[in-house]
Protein backbone atom coordinates (compact mmCIF):
# COMPACT_ATOMS: atom_id res chain seq x y z
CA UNK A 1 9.44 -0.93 -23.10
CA UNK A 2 5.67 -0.24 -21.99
CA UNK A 3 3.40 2.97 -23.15
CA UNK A 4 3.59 5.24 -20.04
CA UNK A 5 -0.48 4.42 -20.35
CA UNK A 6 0.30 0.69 -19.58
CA UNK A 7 2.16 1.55 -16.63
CA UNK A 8 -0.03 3.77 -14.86
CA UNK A 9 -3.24 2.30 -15.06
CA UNK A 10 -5.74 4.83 -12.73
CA UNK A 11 -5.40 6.79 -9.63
CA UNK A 12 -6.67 5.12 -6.48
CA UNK A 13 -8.99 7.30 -4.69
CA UNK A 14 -9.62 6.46 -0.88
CA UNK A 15 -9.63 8.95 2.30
CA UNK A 16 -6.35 7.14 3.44
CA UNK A 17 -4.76 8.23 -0.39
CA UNK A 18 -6.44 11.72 0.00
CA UNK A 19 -4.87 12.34 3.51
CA UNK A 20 -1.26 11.54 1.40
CA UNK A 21 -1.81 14.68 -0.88
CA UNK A 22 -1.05 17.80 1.72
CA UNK A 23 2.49 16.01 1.98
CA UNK A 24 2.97 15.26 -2.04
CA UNK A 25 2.04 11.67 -1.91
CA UNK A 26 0.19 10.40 -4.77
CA UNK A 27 -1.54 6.26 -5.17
CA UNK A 28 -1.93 5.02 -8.19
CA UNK A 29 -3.03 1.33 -9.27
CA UNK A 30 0.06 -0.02 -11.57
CA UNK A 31 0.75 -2.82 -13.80
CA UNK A 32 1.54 -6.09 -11.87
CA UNK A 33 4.79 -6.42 -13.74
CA UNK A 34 6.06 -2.73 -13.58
CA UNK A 35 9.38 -1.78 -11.43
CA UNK A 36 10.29 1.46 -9.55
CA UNK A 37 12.25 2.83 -12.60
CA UNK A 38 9.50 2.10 -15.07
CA UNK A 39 6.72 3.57 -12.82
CA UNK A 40 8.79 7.01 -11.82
CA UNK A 41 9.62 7.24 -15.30
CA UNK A 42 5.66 6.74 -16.48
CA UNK A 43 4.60 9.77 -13.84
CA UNK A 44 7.17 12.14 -15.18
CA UNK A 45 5.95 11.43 -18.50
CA UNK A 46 2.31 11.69 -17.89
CA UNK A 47 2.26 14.59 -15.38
CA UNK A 48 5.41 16.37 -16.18
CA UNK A 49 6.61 16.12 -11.62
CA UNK A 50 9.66 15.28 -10.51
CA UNK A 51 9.39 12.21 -8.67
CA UNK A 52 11.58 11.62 -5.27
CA UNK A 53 10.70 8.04 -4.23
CA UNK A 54 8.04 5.18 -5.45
CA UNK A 55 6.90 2.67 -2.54
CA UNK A 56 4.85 -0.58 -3.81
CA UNK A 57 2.55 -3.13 -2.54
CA UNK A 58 0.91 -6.05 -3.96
CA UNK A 59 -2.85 -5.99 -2.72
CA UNK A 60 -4.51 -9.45 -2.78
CA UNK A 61 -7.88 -10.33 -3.69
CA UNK A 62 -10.65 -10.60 -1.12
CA UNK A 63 -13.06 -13.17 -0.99
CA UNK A 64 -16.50 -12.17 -1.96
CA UNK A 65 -19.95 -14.05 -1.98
CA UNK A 66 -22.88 -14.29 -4.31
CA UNK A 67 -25.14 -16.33 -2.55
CA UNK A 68 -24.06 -19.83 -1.86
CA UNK A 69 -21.09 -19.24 -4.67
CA UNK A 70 -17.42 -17.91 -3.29
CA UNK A 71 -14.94 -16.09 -5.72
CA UNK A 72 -12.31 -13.91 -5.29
CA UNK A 73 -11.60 -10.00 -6.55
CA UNK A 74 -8.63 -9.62 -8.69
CA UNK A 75 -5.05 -9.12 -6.76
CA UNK A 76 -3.68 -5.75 -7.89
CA UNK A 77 -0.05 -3.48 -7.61
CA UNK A 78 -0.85 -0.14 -5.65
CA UNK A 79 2.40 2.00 -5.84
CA UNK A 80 2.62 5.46 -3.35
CA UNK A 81 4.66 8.51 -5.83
CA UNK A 82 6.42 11.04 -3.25
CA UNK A 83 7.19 14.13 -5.45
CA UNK A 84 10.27 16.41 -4.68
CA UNK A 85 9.88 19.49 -2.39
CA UNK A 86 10.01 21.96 -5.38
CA UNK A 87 8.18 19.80 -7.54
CA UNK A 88 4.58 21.01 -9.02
CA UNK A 89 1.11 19.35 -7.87
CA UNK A 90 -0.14 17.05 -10.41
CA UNK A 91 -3.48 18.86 -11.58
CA UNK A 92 -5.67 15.85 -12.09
CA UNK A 93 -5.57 15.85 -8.16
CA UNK A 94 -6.11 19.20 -7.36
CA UNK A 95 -9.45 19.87 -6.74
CA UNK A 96 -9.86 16.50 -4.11
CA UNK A 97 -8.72 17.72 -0.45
């Protein structure tokens, strides 16, 4: 069993992820390997919410240039947190919309 820390790696901070906070959605960037269970378990822990539903994506690497050389940016595991209609705002968050 992971460290709640492993799990929940840092929040992901975009205008689409911002627009998700009137509503009690949350983003976070997750370990590639975590479940549903594991990562609604991990945001109880950390934040002390009650956690409704957890949606996931894998997002793949884009490919990026340097010149004439062509890599690619990590892949990554974004997973949305819905919290429960009676369910406090998690503070870290708070002052962002």
């Amino acid at each position: 069993m992971k460290a709640a820390q492993d799990i929940i790696l840092k929040p992901v901070i975009t205008e689409k992820s911002m627009d998700g906070l009137q509503v009690g959605k949350y983003t976070f960037k997750v370990a590639k390997d975590a479940t549903k269970p594991e990562i609604k378990k991990a945001v109880e822990k950390l934040f002390g919410v009650e956690v409704d539903k957890v949606t996931t994506m894998h997002v793949r690497g884009r490919q990026k240039r340097m010149g004439r050389f062509v890599g690619t940016t990590a892949s990554w595991k974004k997973a949305i947190v819905t919290l429960t209609e009676d369910s406090k705002a998690i503070e870290f968050f708070e002052g962002m919309y």
